[in-house]
C-alpha atoms as a PDB file:
ATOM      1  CA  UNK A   1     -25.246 -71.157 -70.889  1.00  0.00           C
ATOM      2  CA  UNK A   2     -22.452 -68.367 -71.393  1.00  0.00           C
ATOM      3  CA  UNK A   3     -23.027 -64.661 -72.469  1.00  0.00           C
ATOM      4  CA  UNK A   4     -22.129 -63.956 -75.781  1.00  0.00           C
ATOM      5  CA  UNK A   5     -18.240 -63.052 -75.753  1.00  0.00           C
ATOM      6  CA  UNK A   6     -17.298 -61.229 -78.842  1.00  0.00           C
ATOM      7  CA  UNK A   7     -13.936 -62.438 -80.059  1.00  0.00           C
ATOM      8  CA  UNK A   8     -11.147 -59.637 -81.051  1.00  0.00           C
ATOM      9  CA  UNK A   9     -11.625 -58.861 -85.365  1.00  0.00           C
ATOM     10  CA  UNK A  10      -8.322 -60.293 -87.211  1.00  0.00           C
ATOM     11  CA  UNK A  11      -5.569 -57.911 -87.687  1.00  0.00           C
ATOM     12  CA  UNK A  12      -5.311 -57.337 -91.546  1.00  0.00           C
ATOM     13  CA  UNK A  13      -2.016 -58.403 -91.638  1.00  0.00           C
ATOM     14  CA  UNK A  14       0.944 -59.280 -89.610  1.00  0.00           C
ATOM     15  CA  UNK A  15       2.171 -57.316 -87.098  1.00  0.00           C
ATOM     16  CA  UNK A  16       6.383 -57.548 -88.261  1.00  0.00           C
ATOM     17  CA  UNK A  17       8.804 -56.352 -86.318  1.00  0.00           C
ATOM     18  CA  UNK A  18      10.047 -52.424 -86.928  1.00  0.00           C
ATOM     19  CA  UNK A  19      13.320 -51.834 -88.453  1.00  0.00           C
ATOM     20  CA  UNK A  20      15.639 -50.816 -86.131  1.00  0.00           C
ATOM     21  CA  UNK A  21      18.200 -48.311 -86.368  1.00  0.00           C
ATOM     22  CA  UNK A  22      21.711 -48.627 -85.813  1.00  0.00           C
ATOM     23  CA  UNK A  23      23.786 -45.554 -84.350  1.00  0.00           C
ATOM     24  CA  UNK A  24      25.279 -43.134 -86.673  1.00  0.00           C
ATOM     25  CA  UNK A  25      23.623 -44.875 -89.909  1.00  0.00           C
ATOM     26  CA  UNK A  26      22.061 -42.679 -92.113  1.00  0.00           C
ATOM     27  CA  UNK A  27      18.566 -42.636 -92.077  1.00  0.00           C
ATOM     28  CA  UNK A  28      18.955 -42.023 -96.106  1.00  0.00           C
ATOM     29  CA  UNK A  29      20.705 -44.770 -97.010  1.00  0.00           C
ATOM     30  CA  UNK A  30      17.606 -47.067 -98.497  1.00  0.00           C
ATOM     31  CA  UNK A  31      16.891 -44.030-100.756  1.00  0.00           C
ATOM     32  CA  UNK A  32      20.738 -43.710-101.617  1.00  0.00           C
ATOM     33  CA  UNK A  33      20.939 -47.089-102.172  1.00  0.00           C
ATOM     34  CA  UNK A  34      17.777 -47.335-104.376  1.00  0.00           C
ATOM     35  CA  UNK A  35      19.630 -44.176-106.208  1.00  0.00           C
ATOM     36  CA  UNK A  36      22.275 -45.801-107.552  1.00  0.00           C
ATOM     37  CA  UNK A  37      20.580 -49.094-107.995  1.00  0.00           C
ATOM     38  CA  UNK A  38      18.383 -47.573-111.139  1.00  0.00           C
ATOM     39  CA  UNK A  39      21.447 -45.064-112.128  1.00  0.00           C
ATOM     40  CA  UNK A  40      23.881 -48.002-112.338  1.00  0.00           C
ATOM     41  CA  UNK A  41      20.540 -50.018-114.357  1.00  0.00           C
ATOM     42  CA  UNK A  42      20.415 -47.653-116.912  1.00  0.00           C
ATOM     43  CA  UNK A  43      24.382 -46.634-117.851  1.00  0.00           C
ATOM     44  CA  UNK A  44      25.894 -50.083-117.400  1.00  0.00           C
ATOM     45  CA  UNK A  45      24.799 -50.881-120.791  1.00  0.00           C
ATOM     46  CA  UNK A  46      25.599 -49.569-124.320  1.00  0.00           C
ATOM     47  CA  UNK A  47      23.442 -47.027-125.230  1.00  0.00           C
ATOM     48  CA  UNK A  48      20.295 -47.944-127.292  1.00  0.00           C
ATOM     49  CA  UNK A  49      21.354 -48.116-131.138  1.00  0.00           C
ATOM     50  CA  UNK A  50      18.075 -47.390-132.403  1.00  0.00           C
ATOM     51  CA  UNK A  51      18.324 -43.280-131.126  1.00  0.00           C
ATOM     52  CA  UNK A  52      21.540 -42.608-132.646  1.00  0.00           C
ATOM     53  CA  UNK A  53      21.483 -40.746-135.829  1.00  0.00           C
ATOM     54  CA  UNK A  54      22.732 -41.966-138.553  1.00  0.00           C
END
């Protein structure tokens, strides 16, 4: 008969590999990125008819 072994708990997710950073990048750039993503979203389209005066 064998002692009870307790087996390691489950890790709650994944472990994924971390992003690595290249030399000279900025370490900004996601959040720059993200910037211009939602400024670019909201004036590449006609303004919204329904707030202009008439």
């Amino acid at each position: 008969m064998t002692p009870f072994q307790p087996s390691n708990p489950p890790s709650p997710r994944p472990s994924l590999p971390k992003a690595t950073r290249r030399a000279g990048e900025n370490p900004l750039v996601h959040v720059i990125l993200a910037f211009w993503a939602l400024w670019h979203c909201r004036h590449a389209r006609p303004p919204d008819t329904s707030l202009t005066p008439l």
